[in-house]
N, C-alpha and C. Protein backbone atom coordinates (compact mmCIF):
# COMPACT_ATOMS: atom_id res chain seq x y z
N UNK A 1 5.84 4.31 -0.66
CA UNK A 1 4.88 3.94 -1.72
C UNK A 1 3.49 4.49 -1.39
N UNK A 2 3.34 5.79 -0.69
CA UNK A 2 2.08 6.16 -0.21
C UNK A 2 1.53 6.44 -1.74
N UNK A 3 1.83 6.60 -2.47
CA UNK A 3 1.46 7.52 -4.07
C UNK A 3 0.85 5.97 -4.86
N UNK A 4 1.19 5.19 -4.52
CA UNK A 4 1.03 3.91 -5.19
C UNK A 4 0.69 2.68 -4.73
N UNK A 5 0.06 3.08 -3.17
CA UNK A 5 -0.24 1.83 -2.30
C UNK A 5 -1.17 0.80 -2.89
N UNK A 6 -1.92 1.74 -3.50
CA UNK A 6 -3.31 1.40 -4.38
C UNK A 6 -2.98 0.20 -5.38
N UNK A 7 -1.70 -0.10 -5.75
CA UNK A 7 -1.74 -0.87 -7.06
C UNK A 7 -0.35 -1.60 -5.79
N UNK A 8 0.13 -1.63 -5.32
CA UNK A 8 1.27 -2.22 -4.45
C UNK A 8 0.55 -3.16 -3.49
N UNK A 9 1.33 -4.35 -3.19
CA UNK A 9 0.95 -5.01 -1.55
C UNK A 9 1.08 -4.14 -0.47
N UNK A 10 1.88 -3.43 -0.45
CA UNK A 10 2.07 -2.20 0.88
C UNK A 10 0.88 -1.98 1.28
N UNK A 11 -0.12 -1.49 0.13
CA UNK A 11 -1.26 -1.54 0.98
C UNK A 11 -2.00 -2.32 2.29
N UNK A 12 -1.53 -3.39 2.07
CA UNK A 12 -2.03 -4.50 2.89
C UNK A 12 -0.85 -4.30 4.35
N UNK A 13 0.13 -3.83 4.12
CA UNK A 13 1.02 -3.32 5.60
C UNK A 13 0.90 -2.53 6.10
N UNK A 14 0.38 -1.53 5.42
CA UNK A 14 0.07 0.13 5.85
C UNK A 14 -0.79 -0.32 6.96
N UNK A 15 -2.20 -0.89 6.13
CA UNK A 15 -3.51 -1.00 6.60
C UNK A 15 -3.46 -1.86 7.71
N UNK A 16 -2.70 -2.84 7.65
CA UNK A 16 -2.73 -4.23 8.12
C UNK A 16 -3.52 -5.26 7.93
């Protein structure tokens, strides 16, 4: 979900 972290929670795992 790198293309869509922006609108996803992933963001918050990527980043931590």
């Amino acid at each position: 979900a790198a293309e869509r972290l922006r609108a996803l929670p992933e963001v918050h795992y990527h980043l931590g």
